[in-house]
C-alpha atoms as a PDB file:
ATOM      1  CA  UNK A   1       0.000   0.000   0.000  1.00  0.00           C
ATOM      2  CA  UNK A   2       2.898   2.424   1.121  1.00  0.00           C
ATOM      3  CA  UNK A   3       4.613   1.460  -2.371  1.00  0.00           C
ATOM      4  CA  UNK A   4       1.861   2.722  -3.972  1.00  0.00           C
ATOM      5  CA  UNK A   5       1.934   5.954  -2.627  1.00  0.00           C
ATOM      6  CA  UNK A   6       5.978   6.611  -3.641  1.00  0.00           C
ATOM      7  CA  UNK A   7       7.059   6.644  -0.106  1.00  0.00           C
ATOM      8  CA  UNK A   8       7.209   2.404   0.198  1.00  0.00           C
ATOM      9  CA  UNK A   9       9.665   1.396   3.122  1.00  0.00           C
ATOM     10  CA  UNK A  10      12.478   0.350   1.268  1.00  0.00           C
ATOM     11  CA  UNK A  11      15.281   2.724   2.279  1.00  0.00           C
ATOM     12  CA  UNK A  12      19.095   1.800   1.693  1.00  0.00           C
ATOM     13  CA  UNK A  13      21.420   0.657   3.976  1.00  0.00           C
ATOM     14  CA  UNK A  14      22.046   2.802   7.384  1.00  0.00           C
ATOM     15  CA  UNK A  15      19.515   4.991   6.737  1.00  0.00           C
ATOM     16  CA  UNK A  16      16.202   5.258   8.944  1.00  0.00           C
ATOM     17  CA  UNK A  17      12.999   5.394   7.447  1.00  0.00           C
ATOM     18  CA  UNK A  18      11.032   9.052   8.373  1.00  0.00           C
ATOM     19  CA  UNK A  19      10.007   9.300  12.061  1.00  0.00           C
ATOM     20  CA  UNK A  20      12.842   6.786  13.780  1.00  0.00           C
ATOM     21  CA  UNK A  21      15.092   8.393  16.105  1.00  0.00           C
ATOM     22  CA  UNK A  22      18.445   7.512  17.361  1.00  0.00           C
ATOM     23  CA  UNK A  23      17.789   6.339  21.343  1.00  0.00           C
ATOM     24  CA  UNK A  24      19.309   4.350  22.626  1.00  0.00           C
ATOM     25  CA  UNK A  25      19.055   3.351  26.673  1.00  0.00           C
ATOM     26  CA  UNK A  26      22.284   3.597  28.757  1.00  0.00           C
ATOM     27  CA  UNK A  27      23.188   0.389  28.625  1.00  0.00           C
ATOM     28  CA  UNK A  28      22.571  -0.102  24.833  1.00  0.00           C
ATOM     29  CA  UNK A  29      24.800   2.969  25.010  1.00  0.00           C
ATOM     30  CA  UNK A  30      27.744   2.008  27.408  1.00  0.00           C
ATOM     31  CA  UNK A  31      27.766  -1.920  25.532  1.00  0.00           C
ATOM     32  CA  UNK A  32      27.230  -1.288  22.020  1.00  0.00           C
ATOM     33  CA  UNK A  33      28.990   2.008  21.457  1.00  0.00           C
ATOM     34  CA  UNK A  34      31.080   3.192  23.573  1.00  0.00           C
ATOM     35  CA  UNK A  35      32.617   0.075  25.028  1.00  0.00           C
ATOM     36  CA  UNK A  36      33.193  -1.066  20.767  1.00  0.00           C
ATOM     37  CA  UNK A  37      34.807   2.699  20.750  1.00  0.00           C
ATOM     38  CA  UNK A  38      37.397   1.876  23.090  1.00  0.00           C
ATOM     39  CA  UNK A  39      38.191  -1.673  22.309  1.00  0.00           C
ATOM     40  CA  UNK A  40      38.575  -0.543  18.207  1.00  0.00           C
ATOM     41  CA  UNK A  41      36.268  -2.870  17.634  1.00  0.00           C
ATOM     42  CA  UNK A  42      32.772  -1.641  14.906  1.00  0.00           C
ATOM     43  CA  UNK A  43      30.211   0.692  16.494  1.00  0.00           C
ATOM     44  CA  UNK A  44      26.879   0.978  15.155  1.00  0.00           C
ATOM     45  CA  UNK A  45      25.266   3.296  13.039  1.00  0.00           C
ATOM     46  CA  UNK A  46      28.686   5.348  13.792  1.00  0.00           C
ATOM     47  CA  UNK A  47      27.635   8.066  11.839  1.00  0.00           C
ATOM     48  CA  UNK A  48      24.881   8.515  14.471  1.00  0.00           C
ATOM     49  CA  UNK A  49      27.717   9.690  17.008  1.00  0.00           C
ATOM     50  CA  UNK A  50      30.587  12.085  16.073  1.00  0.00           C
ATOM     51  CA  UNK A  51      34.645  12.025  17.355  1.00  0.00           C
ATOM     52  CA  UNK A  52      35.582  15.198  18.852  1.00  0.00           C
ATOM     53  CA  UNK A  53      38.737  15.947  21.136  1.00  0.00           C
ATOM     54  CA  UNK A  54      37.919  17.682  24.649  1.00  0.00           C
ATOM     55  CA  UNK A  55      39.796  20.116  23.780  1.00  0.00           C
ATOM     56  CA  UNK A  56      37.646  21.245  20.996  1.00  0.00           C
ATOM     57  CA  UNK A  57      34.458  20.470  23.143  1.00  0.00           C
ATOM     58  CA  UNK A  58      35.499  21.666  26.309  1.00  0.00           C
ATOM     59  CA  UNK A  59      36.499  25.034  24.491  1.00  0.00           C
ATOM     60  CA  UNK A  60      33.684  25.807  22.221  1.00  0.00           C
ATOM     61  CA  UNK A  61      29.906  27.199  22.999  1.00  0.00           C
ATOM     62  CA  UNK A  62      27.451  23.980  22.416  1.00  0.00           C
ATOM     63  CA  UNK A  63      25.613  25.442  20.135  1.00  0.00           C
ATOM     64  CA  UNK A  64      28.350  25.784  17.693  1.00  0.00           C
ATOM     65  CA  UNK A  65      28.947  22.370  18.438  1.00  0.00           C
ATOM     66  CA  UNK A  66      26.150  20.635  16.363  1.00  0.00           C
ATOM     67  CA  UNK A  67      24.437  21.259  13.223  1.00  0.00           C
ATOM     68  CA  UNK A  68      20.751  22.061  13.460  1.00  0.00           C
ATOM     69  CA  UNK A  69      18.043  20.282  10.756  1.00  0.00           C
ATOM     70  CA  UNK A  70      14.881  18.709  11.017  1.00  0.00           C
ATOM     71  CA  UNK A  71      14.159  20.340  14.908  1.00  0.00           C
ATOM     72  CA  UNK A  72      17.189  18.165  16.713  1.00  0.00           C
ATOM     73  CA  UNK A  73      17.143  18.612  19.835  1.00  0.00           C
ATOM     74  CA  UNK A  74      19.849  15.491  21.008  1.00  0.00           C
ATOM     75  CA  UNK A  75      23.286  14.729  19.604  1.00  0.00           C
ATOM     76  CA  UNK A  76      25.785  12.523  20.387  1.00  0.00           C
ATOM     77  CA  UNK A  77      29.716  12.516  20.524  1.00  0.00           C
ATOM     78  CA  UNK A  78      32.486  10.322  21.622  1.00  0.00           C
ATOM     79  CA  UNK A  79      34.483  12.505  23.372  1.00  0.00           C
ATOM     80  CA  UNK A  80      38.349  12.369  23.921  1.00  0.00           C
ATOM     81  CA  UNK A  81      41.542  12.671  25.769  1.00  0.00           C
ATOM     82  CA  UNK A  82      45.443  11.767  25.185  1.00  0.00           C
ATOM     83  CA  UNK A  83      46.564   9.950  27.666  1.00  0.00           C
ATOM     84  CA  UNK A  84      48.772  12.896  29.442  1.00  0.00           C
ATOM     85  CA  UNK A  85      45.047  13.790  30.308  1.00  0.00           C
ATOM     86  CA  UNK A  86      42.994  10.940  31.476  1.00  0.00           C
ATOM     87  CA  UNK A  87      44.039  10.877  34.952  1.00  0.00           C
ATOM     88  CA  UNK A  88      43.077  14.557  35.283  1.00  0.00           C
ATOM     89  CA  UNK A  89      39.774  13.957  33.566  1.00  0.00           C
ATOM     90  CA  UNK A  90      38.859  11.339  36.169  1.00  0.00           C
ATOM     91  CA  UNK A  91      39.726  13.281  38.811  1.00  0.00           C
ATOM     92  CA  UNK A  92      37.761  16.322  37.075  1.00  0.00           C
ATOM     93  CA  UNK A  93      34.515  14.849  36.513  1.00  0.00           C
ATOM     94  CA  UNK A  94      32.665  16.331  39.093  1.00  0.00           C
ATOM     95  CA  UNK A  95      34.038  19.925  38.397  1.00  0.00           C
ATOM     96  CA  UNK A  96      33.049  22.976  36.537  1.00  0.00           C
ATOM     97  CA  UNK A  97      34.858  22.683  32.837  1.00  0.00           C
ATOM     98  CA  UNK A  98      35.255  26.158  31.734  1.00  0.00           C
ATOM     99  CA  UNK A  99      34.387  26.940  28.111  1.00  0.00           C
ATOM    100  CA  UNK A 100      37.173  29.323  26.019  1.00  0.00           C
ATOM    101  CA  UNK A 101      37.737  32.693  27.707  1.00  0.00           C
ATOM    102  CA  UNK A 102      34.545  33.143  29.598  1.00  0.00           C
ATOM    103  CA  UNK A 103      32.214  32.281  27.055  1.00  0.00           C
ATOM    104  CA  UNK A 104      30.858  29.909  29.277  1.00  0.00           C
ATOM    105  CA  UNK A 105      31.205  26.817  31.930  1.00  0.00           C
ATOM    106  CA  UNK A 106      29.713  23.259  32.314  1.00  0.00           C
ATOM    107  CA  UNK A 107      28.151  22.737  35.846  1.00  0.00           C
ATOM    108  CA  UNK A 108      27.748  19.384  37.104  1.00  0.00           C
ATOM    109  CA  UNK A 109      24.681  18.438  38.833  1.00  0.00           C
ATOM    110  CA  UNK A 110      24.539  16.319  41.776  1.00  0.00           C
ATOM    111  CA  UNK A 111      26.989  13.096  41.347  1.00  0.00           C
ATOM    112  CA  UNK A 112      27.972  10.118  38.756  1.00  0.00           C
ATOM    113  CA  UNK A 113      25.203   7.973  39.127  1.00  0.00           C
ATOM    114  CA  UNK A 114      26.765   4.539  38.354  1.00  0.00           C
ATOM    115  CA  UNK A 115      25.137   2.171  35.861  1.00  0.00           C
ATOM    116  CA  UNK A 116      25.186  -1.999  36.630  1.00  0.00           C
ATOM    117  CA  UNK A 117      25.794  -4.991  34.712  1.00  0.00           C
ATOM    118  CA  UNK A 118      23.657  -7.950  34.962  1.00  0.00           C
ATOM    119  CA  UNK A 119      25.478  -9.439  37.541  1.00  0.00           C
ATOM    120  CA  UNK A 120      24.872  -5.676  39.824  1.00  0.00           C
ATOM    121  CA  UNK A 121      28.551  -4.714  39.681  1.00  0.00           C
ATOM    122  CA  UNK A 122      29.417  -1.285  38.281  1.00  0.00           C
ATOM    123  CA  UNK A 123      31.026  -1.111  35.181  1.00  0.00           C
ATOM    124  CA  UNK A 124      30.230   2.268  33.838  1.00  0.00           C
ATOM    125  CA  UNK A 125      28.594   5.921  35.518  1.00  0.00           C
ATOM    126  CA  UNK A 126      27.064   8.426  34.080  1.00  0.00           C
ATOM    127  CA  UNK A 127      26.996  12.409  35.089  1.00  0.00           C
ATOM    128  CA  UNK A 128      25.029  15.316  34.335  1.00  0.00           C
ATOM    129  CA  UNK A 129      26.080  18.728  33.368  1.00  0.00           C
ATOM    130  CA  UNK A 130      24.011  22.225  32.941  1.00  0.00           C
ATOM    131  CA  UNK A 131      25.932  24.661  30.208  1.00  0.00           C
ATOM    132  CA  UNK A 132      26.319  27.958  31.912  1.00  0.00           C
ATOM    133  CA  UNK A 133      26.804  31.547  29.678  1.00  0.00           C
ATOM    134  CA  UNK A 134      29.126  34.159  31.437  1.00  0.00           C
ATOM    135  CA  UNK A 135      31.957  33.836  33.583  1.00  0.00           C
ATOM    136  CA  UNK A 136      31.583  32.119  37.035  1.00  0.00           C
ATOM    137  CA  UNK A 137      31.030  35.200  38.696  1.00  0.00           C
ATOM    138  CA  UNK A 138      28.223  36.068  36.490  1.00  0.00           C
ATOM    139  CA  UNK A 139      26.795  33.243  34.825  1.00  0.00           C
ATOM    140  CA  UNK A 140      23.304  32.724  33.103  1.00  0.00           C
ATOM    141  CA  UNK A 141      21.557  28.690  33.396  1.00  0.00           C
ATOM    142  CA  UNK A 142      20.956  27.898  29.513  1.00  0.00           C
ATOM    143  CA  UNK A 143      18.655  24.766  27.888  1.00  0.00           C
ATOM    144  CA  UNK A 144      21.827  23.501  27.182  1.00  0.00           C
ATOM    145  CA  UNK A 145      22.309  19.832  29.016  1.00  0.00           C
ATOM    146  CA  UNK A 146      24.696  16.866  28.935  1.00  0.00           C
ATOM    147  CA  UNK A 147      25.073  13.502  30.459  1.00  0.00           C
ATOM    148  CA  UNK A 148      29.037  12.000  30.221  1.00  0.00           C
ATOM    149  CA  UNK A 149      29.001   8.211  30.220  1.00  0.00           C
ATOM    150  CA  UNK A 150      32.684   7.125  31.635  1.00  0.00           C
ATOM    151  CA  UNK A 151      33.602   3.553  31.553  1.00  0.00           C
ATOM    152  CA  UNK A 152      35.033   2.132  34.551  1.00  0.00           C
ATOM    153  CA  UNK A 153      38.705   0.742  34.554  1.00  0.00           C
ATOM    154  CA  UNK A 154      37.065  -2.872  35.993  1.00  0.00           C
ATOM    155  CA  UNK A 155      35.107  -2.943  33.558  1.00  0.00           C
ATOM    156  CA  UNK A 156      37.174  -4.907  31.234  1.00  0.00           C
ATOM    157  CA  UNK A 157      41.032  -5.874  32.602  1.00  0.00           C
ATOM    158  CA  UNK A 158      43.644  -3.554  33.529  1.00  0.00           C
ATOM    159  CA  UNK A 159      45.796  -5.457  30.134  1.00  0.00           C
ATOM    160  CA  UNK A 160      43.287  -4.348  27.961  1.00  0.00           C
ATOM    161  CA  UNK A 161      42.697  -0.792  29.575  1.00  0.00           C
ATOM    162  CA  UNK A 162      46.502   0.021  29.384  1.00  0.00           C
ATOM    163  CA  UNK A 163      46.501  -0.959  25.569  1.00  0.00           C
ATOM    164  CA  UNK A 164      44.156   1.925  24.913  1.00  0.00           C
ATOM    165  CA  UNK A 165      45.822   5.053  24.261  1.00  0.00           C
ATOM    166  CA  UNK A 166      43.060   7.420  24.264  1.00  0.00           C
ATOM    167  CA  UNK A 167      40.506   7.895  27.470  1.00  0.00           C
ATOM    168  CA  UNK A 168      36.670   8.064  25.470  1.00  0.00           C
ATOM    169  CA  UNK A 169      34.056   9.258  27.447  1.00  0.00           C
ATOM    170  CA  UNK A 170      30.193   9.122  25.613  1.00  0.00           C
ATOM    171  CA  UNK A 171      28.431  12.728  25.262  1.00  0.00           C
ATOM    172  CA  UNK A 172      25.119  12.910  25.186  1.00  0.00           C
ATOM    173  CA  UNK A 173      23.996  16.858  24.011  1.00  0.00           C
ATOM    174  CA  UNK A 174      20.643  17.931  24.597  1.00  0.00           C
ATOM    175  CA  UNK A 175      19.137  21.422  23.566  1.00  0.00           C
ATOM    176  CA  UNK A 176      15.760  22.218  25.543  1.00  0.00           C
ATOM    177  CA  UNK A 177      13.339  25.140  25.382  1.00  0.00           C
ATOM    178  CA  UNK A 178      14.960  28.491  25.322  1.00  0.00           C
ATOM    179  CA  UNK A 179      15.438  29.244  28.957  1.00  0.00           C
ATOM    180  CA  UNK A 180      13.656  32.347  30.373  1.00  0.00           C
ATOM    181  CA  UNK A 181      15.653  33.018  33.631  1.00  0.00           C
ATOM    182  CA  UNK A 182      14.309  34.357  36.710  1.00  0.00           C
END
């Protein structure tokens, strides 16, 4: 009936048909993407999630950051560090990130909230962050969010995590309403 119509479902490969969206659940996220990431191993639909140093990220205002079509409001990057930095990421996680040269800061809010295998043990957390406009002094809340998804060293053995040579961390960029401060 569809085929009729022009608009059948055939689509070709790695494309979605009209109205499917990219979301995944934070385990689907943690197992299938980022945990393929850091073993060099495929990742899904990998033009669904784009490489970016932290550097680049850490420095630049989120909205220049993405590309807007089609009313996005979600985008996802795989974020990351050479390993001069990891240890200082880690340790950073729960601290403001200042953007460039006051442009801006990312707030955390409240703690990593750790995410479980199926046999209960953590093996992965996940943090949120609030993008802030203005210097710390003077700062403005925006609609600007993030969750980090950080894998943790037990999570696979400490042979495999020293073979990596880059720390990848999973950003998750969300744009919400225009915020109307009070």
């Amino acid at each position: 009936m569809e085929a009729e119509h022009g608009q059948g479902a055939m689509m070709s490969s790695g494309q979605l048909p009209v109205g499917f969206r990219f979301m995944p659940t934070d385990k689907e996220l943690i197992t299938h993407y980022l945990m393929n990431k850091v073993f060099h191993r495929p990742v899904p639909a990998a033009e669904a999630i784009q490489d970016i140093d932290a550097t680049q990220f850490y420095s630049t205002h989120p909205k220049n950051l993405v590309t807007f079509s089609c009313g996005e409001r979600e985008w996802f990057f795989f974020i990351h560090e050479d390993d001069e930095n990891c240890s200082a990421s880690a340790q950073g996680r729960r601290n403001i990130r200042v953007v460039g040269n006051g442009v801006g800061f990312w707030k955390p809010n409240g703690s990593e909230n750790p995410i479980h295998n199926e046999d209960g043990n953590v093996y992965a957390s996940k943090i949120f962050l609030t993008y802030f406009s203005g210097s710390l002094r003077k700062a403005k809340k925006t609609h600007w969010k993030m969750v980090e998804y950080h894998l943790h060293s037990d999570s696979h053995t400490e042979e495999e995590y020293q073979v990596q040579r880059r720390e990848w961390v999973l950003g998750q960029l969300k744009r919400g309403n225009a915020y109307n401060g009070l």
